[in-house]
Protein backbone atom coordinates (compact mmCIF):
# COMPACT_ATOMS: atom_id res chain seq x y z
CA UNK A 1 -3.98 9.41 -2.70
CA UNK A 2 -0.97 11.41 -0.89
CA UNK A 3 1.31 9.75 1.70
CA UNK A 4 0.02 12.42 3.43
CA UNK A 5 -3.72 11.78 2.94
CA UNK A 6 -3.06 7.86 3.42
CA UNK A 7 -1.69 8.11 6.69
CA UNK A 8 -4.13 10.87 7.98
CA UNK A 9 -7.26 8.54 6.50
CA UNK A 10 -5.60 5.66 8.51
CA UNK A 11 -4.69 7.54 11.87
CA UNK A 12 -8.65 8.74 11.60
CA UNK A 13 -9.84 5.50 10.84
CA UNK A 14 -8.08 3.92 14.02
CA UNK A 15 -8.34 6.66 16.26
CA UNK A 16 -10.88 6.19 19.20
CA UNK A 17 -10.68 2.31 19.03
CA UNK A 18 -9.00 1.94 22.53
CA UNK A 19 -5.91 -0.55 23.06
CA UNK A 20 -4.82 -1.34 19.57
CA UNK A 21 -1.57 -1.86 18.16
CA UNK A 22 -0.90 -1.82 14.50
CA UNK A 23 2.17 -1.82 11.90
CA UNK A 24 1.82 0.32 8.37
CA UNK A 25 3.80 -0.61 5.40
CA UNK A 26 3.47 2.10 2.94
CA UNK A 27 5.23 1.82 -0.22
CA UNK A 28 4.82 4.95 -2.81
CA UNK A 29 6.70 6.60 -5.99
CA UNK A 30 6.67 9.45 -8.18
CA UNK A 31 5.47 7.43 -11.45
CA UNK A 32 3.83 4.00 -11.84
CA UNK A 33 6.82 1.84 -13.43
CA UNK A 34 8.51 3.12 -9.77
CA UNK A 35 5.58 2.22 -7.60
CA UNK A 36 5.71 -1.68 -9.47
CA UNK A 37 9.18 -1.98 -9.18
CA UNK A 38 9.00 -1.12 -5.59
CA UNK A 39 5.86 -3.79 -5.05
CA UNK A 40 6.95 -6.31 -6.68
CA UNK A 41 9.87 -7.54 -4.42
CA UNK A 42 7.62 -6.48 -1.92
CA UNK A 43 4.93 -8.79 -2.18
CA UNK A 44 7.81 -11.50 -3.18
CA UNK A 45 9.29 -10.81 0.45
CA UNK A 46 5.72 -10.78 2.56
CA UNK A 47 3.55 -13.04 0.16
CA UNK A 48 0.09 -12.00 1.92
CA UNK A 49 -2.65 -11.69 -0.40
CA UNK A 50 -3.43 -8.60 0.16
CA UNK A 51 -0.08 -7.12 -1.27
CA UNK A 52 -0.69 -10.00 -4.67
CA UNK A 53 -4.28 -8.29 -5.03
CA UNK A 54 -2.50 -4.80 -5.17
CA UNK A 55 0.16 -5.97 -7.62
CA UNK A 56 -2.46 -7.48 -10.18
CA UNK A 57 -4.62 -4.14 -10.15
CA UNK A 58 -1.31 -1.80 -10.47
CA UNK A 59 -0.23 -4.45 -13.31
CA UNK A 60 -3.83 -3.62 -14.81
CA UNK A 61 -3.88 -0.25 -14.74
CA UNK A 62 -0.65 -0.45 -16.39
CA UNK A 63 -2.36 -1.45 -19.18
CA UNK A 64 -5.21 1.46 -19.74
């Protein structure tokens, strides 16, 4: 998915849902070793689950 496409999918998704406040962290790159370099002190900095779960499945499709 785009940056683009992302943030349109999550301004739709929200959109209509009255009072609501919300904070988007997007983190993208041009290949895949960028995009884990770029998580990885991420997810070291905000240690939610959430950004872990993402880091495992990048570090899988690594593999394929």
């Amino acid at each position: 998915m785009s940056p683009a496409n992302a943030i349109n999918y999550l301004a739709n998704k929200i959109r209509g849902t009255g009072n609501m406040s919300a904070v988007v962290l997007m983190i993208c790159a041009k290949t895949h070793n960028e995009f884990i370099q770029h998580l990885t002190p991420f997810s070291a900095v905000l240690p939610l689950s959430v950004f872990s779960q993402v880091t495992r499945m990048a570090k899988t499709a690594e593999r394929l």
